[in-house]
PDB file of N, CA and C in Angstrom:
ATOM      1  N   UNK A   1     145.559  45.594   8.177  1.00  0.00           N
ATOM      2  CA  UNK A   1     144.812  44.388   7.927  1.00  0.00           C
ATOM      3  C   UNK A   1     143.348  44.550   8.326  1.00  0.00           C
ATOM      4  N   UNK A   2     143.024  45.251   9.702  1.00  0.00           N
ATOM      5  CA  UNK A   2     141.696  45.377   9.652  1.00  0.00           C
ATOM      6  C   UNK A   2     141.222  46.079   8.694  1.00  0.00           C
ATOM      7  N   UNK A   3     141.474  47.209   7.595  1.00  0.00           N
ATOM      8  CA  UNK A   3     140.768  48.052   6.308  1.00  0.00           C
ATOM      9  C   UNK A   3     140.681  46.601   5.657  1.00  0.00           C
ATOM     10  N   UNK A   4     141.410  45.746   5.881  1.00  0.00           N
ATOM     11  CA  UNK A   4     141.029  44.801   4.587  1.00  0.00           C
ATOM     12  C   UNK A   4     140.324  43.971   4.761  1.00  0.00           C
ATOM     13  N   UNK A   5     140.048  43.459   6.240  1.00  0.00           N
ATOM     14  CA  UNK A   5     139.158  42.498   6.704  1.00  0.00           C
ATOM     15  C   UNK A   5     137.351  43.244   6.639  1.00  0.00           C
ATOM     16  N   UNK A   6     137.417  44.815   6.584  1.00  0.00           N
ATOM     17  CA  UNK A   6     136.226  45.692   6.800  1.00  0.00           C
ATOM     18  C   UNK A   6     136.187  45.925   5.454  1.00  0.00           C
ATOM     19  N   UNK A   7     136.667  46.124   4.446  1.00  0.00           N
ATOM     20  CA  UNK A   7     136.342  45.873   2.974  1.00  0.00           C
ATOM     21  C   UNK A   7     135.577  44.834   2.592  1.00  0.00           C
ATOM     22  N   UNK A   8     136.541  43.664   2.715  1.00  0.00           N
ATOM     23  CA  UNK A   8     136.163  42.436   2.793  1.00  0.00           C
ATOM     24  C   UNK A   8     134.552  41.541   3.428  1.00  0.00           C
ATOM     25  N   UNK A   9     134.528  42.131   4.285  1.00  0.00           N
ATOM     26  CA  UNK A   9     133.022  42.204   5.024  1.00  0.00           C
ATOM     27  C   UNK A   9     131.762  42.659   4.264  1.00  0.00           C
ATOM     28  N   UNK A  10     132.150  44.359   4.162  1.00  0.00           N
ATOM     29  CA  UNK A  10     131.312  45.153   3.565  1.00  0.00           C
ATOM     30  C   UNK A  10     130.723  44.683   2.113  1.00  0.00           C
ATOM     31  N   UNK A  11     131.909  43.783   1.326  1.00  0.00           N
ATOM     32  CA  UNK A  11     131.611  43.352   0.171  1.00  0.00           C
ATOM     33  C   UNK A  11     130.993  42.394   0.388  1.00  0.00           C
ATOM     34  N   UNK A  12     131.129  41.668   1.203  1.00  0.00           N
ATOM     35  CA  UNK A  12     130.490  40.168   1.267  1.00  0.00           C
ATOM     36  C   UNK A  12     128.936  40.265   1.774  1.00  0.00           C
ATOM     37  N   UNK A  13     128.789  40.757   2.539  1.00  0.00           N
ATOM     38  CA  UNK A  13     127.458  41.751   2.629  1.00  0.00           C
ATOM     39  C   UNK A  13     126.583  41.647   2.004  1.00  0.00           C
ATOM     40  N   UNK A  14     127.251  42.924   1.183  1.00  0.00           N
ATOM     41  CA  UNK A  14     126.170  43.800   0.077  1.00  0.00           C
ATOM     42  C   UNK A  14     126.228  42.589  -0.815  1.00  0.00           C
ATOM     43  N   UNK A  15     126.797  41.687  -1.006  1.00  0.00           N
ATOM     44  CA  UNK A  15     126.549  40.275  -2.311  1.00  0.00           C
ATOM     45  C   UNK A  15     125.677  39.588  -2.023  1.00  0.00           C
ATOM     46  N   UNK A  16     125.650  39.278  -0.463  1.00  0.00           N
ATOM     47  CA  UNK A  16     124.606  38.354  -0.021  1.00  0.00           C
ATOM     48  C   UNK A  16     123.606  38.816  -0.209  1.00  0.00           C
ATOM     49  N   UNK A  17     123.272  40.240  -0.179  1.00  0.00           N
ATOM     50  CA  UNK A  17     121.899  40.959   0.064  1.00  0.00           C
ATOM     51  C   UNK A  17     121.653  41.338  -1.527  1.00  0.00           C
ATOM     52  N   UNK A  18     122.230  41.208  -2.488  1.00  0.00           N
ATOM     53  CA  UNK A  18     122.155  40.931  -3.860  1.00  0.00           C
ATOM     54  C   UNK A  18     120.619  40.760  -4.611  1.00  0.00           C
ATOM     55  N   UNK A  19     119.989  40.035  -3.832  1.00  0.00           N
ATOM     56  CA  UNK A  19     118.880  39.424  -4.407  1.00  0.00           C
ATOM     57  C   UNK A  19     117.496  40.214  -4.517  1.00  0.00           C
ATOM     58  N   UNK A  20     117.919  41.396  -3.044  1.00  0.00           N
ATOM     59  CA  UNK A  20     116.622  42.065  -3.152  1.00  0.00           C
ATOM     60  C   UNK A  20     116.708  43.815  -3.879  1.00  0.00           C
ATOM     61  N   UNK A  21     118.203  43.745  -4.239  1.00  0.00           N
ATOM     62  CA  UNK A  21     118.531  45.087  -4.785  1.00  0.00           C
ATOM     63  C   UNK A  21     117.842  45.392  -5.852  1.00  0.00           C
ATOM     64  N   UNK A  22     117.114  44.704  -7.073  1.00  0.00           N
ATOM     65  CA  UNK A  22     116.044  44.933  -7.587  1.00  0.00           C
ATOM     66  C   UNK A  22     114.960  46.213  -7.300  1.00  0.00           C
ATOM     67  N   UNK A  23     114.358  45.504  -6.063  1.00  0.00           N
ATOM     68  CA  UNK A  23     113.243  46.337  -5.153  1.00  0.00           C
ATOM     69  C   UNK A  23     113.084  47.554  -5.098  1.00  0.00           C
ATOM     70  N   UNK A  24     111.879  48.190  -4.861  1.00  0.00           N
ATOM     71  CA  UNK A  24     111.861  49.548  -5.116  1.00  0.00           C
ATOM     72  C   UNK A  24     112.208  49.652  -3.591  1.00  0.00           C
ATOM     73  N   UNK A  25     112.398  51.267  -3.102  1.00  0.00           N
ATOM     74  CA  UNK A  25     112.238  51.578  -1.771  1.00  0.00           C
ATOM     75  C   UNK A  25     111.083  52.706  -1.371  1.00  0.00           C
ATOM     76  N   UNK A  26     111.132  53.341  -0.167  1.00  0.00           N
ATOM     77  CA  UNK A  26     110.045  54.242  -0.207  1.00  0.00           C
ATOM     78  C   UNK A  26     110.612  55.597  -0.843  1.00  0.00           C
ATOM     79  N   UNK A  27     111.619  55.466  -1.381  1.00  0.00           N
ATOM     80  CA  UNK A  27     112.156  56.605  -2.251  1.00  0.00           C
ATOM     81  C   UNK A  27     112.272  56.790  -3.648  1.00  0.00           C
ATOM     82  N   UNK A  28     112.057  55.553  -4.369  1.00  0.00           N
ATOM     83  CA  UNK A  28     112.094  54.520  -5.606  1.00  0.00           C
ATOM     84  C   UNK A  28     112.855  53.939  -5.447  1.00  0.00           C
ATOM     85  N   UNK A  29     113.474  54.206  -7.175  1.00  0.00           N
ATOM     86  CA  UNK A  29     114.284  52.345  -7.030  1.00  0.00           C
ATOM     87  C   UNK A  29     115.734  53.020  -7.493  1.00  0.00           C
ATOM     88  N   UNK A  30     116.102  54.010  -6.718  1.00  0.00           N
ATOM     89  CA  UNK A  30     117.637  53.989  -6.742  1.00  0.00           C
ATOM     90  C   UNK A  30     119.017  53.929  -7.335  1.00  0.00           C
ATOM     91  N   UNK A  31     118.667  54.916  -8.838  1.00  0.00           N
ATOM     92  CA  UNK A  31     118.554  53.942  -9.665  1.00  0.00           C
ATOM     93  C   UNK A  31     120.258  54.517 -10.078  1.00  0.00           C
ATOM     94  N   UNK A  32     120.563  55.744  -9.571  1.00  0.00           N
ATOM     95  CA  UNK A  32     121.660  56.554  -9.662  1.00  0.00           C
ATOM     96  C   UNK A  32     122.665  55.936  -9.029  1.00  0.00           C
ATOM     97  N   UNK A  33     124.375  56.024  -8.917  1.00  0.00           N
ATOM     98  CA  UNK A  33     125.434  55.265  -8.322  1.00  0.00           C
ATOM     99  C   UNK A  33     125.560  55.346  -7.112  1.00  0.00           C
ATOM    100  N   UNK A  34     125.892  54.235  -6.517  1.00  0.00           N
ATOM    101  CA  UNK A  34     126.313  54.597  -5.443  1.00  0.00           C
ATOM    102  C   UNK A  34     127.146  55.592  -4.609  1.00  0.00           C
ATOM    103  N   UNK A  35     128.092  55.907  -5.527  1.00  0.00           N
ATOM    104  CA  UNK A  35     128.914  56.780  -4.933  1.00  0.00           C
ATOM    105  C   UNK A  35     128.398  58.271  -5.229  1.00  0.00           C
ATOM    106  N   UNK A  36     127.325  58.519  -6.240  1.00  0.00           N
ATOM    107  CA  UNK A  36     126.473  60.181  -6.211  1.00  0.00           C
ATOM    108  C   UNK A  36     125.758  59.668  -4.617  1.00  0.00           C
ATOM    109  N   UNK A  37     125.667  58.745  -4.161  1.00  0.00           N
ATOM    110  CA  UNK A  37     124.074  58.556  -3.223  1.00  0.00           C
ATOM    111  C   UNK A  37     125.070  58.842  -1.621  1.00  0.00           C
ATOM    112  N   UNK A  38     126.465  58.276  -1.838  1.00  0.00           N
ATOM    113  CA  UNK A  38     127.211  58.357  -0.434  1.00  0.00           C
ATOM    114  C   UNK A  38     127.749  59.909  -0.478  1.00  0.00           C
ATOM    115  N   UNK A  39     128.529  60.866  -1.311  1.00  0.00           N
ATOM    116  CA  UNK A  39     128.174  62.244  -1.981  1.00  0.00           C
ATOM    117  C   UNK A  39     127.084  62.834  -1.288  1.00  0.00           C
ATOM    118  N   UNK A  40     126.160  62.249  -1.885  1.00  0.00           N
ATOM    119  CA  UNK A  40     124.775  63.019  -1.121  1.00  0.00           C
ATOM    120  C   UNK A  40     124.703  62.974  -0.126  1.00  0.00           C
ATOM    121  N   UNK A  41     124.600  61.650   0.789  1.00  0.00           N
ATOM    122  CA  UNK A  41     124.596  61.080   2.602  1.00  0.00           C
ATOM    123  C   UNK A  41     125.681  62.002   3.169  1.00  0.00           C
ATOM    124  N   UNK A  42     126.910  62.416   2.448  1.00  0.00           N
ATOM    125  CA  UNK A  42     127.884  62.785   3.342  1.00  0.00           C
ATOM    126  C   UNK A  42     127.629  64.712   3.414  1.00  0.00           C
ATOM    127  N   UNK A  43     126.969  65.212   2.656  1.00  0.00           N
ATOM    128  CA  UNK A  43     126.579  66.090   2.946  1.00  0.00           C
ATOM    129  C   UNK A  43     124.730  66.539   3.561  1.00  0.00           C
ATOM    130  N   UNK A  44     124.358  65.742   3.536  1.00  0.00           N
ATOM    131  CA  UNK A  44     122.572  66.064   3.823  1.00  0.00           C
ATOM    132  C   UNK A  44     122.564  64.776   5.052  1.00  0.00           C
ATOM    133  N   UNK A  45     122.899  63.941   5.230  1.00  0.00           N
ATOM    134  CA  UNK A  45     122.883  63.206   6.188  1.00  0.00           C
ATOM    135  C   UNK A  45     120.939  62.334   6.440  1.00  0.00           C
ATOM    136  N   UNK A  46     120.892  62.368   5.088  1.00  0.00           N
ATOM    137  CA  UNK A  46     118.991  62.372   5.191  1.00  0.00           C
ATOM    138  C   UNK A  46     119.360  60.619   5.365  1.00  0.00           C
ATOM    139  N   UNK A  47     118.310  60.279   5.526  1.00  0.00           N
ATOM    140  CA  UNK A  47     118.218  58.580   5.460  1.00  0.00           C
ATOM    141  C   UNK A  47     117.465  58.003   4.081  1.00  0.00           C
ATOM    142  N   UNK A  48     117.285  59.069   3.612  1.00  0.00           N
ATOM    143  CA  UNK A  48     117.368  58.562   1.778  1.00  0.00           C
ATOM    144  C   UNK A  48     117.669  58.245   1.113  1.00  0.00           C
ATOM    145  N   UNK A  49     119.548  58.918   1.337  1.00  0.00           N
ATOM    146  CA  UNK A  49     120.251  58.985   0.481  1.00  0.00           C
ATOM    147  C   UNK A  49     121.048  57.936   1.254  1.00  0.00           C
ATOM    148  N   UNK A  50     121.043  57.155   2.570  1.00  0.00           N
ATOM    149  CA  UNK A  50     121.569  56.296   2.747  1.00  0.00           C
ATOM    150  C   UNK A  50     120.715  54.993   2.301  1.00  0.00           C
ATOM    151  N   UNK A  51     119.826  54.822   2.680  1.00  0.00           N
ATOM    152  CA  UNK A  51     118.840  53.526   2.158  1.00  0.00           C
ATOM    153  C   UNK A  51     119.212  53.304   0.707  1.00  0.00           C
ATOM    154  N   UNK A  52     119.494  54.489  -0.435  1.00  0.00           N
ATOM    155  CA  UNK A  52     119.534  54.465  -2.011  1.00  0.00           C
ATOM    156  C   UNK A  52     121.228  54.015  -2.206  1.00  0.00           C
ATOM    157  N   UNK A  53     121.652  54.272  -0.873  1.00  0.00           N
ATOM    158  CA  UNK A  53     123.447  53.921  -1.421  1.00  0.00           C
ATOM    159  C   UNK A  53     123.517  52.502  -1.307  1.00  0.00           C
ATOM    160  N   UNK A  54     122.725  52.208   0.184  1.00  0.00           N
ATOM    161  CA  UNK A  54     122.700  50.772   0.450  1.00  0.00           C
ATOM    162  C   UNK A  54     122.325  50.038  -0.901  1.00  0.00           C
ATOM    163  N   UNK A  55     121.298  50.412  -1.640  1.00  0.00           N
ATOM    164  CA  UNK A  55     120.612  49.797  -2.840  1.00  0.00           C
ATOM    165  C   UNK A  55     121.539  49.606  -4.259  1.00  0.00           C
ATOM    166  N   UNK A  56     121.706  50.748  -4.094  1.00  0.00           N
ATOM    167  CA  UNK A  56     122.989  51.107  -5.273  1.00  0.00           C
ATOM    168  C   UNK A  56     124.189  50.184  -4.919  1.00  0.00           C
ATOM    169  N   UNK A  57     124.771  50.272  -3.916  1.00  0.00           N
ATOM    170  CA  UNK A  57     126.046  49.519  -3.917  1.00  0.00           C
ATOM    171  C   UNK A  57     125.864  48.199  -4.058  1.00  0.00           C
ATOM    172  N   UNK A  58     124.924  47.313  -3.001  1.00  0.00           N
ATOM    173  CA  UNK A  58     123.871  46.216  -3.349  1.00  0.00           C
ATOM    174  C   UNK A  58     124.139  45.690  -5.010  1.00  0.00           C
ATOM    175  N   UNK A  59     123.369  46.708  -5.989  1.00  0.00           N
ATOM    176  CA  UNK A  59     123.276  46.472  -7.259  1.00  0.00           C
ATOM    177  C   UNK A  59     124.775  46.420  -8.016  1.00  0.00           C
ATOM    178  N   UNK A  60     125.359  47.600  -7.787  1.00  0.00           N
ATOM    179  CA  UNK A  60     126.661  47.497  -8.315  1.00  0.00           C
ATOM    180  C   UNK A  60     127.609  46.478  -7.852  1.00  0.00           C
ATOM    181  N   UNK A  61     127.740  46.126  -6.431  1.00  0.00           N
ATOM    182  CA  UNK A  61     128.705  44.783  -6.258  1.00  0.00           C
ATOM    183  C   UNK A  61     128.319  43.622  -6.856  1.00  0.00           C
ATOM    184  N   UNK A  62     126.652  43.525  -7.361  1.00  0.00           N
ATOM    185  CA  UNK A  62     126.396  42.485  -7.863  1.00  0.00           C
ATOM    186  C   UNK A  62     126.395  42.455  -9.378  1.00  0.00           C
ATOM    187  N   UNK A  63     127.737  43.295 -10.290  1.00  0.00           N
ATOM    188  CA  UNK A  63     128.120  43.287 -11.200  1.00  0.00           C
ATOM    189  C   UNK A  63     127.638  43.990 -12.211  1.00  0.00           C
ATOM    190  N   UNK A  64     126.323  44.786 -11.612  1.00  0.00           N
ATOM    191  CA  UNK A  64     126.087  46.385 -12.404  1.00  0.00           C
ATOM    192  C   UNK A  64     126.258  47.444 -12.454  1.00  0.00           C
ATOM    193  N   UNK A  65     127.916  47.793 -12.674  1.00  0.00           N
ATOM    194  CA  UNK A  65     128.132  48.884 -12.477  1.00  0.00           C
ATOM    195  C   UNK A  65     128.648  49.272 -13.788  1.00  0.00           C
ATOM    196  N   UNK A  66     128.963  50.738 -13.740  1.00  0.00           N
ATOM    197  CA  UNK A  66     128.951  51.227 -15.026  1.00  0.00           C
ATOM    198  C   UNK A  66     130.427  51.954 -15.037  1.00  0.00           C
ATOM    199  N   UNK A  67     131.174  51.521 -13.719  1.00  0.00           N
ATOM    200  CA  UNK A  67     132.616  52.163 -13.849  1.00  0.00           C
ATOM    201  C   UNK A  67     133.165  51.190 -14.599  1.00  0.00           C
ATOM    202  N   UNK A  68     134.908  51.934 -15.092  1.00  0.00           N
ATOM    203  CA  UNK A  68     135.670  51.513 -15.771  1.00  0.00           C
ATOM    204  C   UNK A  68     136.779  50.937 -14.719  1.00  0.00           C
ATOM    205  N   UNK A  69     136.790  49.882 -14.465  1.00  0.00           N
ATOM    206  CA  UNK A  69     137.567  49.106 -13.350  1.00  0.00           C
ATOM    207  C   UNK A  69     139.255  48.627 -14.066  1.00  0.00           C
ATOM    208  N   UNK A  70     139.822  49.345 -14.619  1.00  0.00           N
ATOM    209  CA  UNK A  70     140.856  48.588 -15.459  1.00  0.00           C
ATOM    210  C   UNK A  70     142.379  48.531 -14.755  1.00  0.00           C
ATOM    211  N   UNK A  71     142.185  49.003 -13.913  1.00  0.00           N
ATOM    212  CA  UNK A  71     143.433  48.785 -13.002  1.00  0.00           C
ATOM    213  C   UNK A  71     143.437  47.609 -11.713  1.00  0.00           C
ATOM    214  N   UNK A  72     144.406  47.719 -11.188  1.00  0.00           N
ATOM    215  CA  UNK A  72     144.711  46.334 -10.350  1.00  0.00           C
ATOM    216  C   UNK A  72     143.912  46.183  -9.043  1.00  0.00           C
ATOM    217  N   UNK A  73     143.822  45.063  -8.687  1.00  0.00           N
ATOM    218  CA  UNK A  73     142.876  45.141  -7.261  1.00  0.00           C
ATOM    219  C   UNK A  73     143.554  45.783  -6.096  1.00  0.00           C
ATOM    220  N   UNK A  74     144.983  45.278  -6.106  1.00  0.00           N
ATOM    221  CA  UNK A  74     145.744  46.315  -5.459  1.00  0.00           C
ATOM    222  C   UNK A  74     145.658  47.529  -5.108  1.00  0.00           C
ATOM    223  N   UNK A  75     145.638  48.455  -6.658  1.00  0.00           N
ATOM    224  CA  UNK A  75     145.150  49.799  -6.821  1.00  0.00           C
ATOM    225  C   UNK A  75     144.089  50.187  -6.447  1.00  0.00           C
ATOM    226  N   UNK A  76     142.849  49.326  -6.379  1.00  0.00           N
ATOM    227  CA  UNK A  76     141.522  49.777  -5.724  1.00  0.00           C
ATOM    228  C   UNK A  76     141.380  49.449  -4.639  1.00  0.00           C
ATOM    229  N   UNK A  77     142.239  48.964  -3.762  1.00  0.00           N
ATOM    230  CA  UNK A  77     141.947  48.521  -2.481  1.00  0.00           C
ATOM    231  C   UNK A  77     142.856  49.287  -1.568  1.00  0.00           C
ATOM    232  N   UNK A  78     144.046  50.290  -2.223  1.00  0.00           N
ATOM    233  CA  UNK A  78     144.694  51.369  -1.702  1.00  0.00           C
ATOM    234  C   UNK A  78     143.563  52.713  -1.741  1.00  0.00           C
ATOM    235  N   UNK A  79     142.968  52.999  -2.965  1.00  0.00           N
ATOM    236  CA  UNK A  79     142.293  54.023  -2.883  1.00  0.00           C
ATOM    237  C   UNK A  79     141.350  54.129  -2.052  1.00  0.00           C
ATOM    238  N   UNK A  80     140.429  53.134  -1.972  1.00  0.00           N
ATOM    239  CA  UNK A  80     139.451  52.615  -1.044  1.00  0.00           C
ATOM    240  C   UNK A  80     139.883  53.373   0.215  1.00  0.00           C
ATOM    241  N   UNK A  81     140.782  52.186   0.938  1.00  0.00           N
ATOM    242  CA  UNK A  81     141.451  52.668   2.558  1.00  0.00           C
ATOM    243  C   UNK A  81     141.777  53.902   2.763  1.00  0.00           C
ATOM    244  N   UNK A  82     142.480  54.601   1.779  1.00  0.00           N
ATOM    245  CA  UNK A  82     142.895  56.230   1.689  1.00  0.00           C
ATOM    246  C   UNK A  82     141.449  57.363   1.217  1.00  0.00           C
ATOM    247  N   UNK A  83     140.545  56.947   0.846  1.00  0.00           N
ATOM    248  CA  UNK A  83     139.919  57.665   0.540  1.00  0.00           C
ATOM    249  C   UNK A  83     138.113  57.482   1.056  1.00  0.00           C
ATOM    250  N   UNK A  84     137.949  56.027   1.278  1.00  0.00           N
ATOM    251  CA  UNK A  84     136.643  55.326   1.292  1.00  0.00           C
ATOM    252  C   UNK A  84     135.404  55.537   0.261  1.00  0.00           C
ATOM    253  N   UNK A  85     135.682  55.837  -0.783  1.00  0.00           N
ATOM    254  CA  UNK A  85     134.293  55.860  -2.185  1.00  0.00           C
ATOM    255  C   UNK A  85     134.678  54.514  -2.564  1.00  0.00           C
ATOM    256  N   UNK A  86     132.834  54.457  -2.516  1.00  0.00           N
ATOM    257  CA  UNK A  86     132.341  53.762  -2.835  1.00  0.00           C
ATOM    258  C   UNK A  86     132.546  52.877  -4.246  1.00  0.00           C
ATOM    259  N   UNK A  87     132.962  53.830  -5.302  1.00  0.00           N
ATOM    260  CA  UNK A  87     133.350  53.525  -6.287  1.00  0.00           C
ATOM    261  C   UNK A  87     134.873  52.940  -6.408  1.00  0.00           C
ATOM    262  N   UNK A  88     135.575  53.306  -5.341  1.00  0.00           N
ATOM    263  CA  UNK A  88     136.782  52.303  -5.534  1.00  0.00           C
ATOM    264  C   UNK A  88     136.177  50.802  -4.850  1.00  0.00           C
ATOM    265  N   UNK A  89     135.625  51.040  -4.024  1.00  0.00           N
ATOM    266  CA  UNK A  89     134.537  49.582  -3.237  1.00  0.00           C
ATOM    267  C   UNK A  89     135.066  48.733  -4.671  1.00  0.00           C
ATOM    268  N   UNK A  90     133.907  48.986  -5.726  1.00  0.00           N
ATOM    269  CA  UNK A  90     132.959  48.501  -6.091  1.00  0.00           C
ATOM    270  C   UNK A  90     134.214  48.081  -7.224  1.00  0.00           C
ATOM    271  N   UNK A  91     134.909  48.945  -8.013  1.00  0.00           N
ATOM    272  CA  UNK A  91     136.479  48.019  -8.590  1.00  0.00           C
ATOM    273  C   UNK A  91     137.295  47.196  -8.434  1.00  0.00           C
ATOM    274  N   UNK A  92     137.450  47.453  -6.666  1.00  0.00           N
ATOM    275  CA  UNK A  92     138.879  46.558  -5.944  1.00  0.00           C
ATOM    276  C   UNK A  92     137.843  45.052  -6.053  1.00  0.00           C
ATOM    277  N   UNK A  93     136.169  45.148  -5.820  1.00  0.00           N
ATOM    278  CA  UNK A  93     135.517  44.115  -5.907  1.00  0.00           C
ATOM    279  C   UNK A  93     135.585  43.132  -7.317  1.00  0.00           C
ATOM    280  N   UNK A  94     135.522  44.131  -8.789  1.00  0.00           N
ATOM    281  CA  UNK A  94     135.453  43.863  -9.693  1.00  0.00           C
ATOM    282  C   UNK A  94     137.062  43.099 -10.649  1.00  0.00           C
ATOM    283  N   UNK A  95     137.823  43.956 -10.006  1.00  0.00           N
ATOM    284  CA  UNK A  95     139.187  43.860 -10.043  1.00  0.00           C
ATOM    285  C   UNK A  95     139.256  42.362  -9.306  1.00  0.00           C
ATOM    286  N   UNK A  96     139.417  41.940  -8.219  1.00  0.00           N
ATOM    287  CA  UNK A  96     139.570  40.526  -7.701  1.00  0.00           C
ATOM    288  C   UNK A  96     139.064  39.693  -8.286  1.00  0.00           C
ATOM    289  N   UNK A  97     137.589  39.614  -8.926  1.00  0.00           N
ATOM    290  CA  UNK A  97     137.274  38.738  -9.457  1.00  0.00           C
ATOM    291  C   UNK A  97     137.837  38.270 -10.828  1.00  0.00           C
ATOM    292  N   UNK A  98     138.128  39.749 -11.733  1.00  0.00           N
ATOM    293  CA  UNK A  98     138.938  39.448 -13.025  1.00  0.00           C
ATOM    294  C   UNK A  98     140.392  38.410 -12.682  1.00  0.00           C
ATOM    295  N   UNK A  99     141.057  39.261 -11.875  1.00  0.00           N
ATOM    296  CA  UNK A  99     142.281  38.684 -11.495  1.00  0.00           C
ATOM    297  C   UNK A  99     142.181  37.115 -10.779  1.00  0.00           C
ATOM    298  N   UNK A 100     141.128  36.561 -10.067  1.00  0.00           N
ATOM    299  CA  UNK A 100     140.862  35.613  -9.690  1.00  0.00           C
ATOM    300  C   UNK A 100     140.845  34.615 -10.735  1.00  0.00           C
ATOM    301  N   UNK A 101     140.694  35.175 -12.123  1.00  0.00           N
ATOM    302  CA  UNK A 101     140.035  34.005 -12.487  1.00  0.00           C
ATOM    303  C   UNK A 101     141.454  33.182 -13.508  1.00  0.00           C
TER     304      UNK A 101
END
């Protein structure tokens, strides 16, 4: 239950902060996925490639993303916990809302 309460967080977050994901940074404007930018952070450890994930994920939870989310929220919220990319993040997010509605 806590992976789901720290999902849950993380998403709620990056939605609130939604508004300024636009913005350039001192690196540009970030414009590649989140999950190439956490990829990158997890091997170079620069603070570039974390500021650009922050931006990226930012943008993508706020419904610009370019994955194919077609499976269950369920399914993305197992991969998530077992694996932590970003890109399951950003489905299990996309996934709830379909299924929500």
């Amino acid at each position: 239950m806590t992976s789901l309460k720290s999902l849950l967080a993380v998403g709620t977050l990056a939605l609130a902060c939604t508004t300024a994901f636009a913005a350039n940074t001192p690196y540009g404007s970030c414009s590649d996925s989140a999950q190439s930018y956490q990829d990158r952070y997890q091997s170079t450890m620069r603070a570039s490639d974390l500021v650009c994930y922050q931006k990226a994920l930012e943008r993508e939870l706020g419904g610009n993303s370019s994955y194919a989310c077609d499976k269950s929220a369920d399914h993305y919220q197992a991969a998530y916990e077992a694996n932590q990319q970003s890109s399951d993040l950003v489905c299990y997010q996309e996934a709830l809302e379909r299924e929500l509605q």
